[in-house]
Every structure is written in structure tokens, then in C-alpha cells.
Protein backbone atom coordinates (compact mmCIF):
# COMPACT_ATOMS: atom_id res chain seq x y z
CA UNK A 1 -50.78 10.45 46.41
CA UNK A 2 -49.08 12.73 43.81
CA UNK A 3 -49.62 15.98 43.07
CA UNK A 4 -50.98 14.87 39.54
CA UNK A 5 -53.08 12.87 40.97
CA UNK A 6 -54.18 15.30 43.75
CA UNK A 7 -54.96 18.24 40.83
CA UNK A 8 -56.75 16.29 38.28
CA UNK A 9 -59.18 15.07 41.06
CA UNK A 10 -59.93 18.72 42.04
CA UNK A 11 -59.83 19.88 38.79
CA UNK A 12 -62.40 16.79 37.94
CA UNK A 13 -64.64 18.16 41.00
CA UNK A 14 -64.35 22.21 40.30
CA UNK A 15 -64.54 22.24 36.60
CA UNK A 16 -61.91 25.14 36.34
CA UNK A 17 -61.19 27.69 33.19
CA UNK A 18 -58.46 28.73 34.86
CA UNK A 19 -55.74 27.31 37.74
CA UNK A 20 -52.70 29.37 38.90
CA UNK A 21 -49.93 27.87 40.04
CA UNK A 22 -46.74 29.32 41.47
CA UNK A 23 -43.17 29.11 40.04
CA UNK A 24 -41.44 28.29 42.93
CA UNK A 25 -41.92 24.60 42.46
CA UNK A 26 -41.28 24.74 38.69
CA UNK A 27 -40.84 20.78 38.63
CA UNK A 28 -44.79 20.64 39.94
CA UNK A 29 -45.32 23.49 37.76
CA UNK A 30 -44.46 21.50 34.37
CA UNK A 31 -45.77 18.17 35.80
CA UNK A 32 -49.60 20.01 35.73
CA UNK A 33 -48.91 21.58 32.57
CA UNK A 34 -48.00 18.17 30.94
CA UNK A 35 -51.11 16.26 32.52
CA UNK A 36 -53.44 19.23 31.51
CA UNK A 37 -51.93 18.66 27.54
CA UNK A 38 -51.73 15.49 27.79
CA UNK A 39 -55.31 14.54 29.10
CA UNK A 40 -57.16 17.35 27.40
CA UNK A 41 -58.28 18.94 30.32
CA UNK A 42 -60.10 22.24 29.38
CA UNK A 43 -58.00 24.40 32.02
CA UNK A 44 -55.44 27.07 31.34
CA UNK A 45 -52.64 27.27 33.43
CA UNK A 46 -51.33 30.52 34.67
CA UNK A 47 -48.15 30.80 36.26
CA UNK A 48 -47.47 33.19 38.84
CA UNK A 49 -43.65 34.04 40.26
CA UNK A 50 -42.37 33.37 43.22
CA UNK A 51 -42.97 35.94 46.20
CA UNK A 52 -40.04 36.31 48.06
CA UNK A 53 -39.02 37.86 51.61
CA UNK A 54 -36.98 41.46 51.45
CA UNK A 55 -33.92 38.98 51.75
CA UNK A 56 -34.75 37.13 48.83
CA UNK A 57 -35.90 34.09 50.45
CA UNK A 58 -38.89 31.89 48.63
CA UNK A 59 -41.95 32.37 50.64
CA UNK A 60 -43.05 28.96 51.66
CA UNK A 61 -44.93 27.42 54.98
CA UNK A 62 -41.49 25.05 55.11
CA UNK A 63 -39.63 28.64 56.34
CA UNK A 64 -41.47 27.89 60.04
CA UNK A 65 -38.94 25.31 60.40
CA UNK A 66 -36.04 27.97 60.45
CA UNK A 67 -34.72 29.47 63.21
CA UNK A 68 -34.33 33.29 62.93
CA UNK A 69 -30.60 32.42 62.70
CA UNK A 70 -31.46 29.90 59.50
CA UNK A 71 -34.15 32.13 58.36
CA UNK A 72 -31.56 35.10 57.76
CA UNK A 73 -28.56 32.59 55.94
CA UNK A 74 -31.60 30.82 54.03
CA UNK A 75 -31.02 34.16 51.77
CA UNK A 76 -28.23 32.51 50.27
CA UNK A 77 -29.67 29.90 48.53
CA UNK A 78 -31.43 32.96 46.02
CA UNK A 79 -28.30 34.46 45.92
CA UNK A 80 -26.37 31.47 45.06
CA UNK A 81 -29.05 31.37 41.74
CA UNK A 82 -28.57 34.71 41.20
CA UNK A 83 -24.28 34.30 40.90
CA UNK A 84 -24.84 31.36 38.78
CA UNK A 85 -27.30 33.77 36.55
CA UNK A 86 -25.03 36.40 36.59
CA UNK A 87 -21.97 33.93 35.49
CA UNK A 88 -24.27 32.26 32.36
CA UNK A 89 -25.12 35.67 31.55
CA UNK A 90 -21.65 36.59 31.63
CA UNK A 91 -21.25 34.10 28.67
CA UNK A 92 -19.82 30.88 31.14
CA UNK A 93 -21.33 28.15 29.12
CA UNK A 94 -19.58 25.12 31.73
CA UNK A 95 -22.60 24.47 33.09
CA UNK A 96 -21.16 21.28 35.06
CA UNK A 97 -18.80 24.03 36.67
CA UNK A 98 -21.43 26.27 38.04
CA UNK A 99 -23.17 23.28 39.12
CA UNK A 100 -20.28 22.56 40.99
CA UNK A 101 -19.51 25.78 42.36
CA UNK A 102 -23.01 26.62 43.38
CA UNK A 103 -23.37 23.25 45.59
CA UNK A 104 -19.62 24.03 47.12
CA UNK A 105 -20.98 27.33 48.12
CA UNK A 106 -24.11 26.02 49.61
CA UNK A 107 -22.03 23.03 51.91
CA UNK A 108 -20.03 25.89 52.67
CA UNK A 109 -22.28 28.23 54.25
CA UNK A 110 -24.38 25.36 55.86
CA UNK A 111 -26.86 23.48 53.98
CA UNK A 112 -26.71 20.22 52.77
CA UNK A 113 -27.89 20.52 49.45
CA UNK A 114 -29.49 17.70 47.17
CA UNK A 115 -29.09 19.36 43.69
CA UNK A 116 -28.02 21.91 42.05
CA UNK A 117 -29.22 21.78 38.38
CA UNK A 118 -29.40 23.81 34.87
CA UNK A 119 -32.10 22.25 32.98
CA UNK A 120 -33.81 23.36 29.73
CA UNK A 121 -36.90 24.82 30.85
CA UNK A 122 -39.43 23.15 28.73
CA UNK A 123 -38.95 19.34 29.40
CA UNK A 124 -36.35 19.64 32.28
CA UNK A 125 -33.62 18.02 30.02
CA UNK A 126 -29.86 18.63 30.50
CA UNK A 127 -29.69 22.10 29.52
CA UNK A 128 -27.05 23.50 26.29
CA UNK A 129 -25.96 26.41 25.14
CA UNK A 130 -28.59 27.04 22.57
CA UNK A 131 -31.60 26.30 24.10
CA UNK A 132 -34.04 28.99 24.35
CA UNK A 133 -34.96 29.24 28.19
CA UNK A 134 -33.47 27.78 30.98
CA UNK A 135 -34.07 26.96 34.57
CA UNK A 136 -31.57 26.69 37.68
CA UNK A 137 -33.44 24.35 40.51
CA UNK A 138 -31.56 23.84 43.70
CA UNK A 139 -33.27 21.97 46.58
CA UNK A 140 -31.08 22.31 49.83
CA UNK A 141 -32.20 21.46 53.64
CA UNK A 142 -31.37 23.74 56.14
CA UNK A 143 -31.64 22.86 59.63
CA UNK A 144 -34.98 20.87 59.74
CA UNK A 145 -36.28 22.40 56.16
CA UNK A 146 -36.09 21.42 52.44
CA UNK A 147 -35.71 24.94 50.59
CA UNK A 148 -36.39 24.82 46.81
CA UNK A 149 -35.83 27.86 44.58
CA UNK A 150 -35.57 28.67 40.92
CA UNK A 151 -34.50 31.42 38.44
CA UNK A 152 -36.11 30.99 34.68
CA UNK A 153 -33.26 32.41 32.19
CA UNK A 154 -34.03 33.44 28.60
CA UNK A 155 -31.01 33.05 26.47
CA UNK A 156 -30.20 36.38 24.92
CA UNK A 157 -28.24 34.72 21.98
């Protein structure tokens, strides 16, 4: 059953004003959102951000599946966002590149990632130079867990 699914039944049940939802799945995130618009439910939709660990790491039940080993080089999947920030903020605007570079980085220091993506944060479309926000998603397993992480970018020009 999807997540979609799973929501609108509770939120059919509870009768909320008000859901918050993390930003650590931001895919899930805009998936309610949309369903919540597009079926007139009466709920606002807060967003919280992502707690992380003092090394950065996304909180998340999945990190049980590390060892302490994974658990400390899991840290570089946040930090891996945070270059590719830092090299879009910089004014890089070959987004394919990063993409690239960031998924390099990841094989080499262990994980096996799945993707690696700058999207435009409204509607997850291929993301361009002008758009107003953006998002960086990377899903990569380490070991026996599937890590996801985000950073949300506004576009200072």
C-alpha cells in the first residue's frame, strides 16, 4: 500500500487541521502535499527539517542496520550534499557534472548509490539554472541500509 494511500486513510479516520511531516523524505513530502491539493483535503501540511546526528547523519530507524563502522562513514553521504551545495553556490551551473561527481564520491568511499539528483523543488522536474528552489536527493545503501538525504537550495540569483 502507498504512502498516499496509507495518509489519506488516516487522515479520513482523524479528521486533522494540521499533519507534520519531515523533510528527510522530500519525495513523500511532495507526494502528500499534492494529494492534500489535489483532493481538497482540509489539512495543512507543515514541514519540519531533518534532525540529524552530531556527524550529520539523517536520523532514521534504517541507521540500526549500520554497524558502528558504517554508522561513522554514513556521514558522508550529508557531506557529499553539502560539496555539491557549496559548488552550485559557487556559481557551477553543470548540474550533470555534480551529479556525476557526487555518485563517484559515494562508490568511492563505499556505498552503492542509486541516485544522485538536482531536481526543481516544486514538481521534482530536471532542475535549471533559474528556477527558484532546488533540491539535491541522493538515496545510497550502505551495508544492509538504504540512506536517503536532502538539502533544499534557494537560488540567490
Amino acid at each position: 500500500m502507498g504512502v498516499a494511500t496509507v495518509v489519506a486513510k488516516l487522515f479520513n479516520m482523524a479528521q486533522p487541521d494540521v499533519a507534520v511531516f519531515g523533510e528527510k523524505d522530500f519525495q513523500q513530502l511532495l507526494v502528500i502535499r499534492r494529494f492534500v491539493t489535489d483532493l481538497c483535503f482540509p489539512v495543512e501540511i507543515i514541514s519540519m527539517p531533518t534532525v540529524r546526528e552530531n556527524n550529520g547523519l539523517a536520523m532514521s530507524s534504517r541507521n540500526a542496520y549500520l554497524s558502528s563502522e558504517e554508522r561513522e562513514r554514513a556521514a558522508v553521504l550529508y557531506q557529499t550534499l553539502q560539496q555539491a551545495q557549496q559548488q552550485i553556490e559557487a556559481g557551477e551551473k553543470d548540474f550533470a557534472m555534480i551529479q556525476t561527481q557526487a555518485t563517484a564520491k559515494l562508490e568511492k568511499t563505499g556505498f552503492r548509490p542509486e541516485y544522485f539528483e538536482i531536481r526543481r523543488a516544486q514538481d521534482l522536474q530536471a532542475a535549471t539554472d533559474a528556477d527558484e528552489q532546488r533540491v539535491m536527493l541522493a538515496a545510497a545503501w550502505l551495508g544492509e541500509a538504504r540512506l536517503i538525504d536532502n538539502i533544499v537550495m534557494e537560488n540567490p540569483g
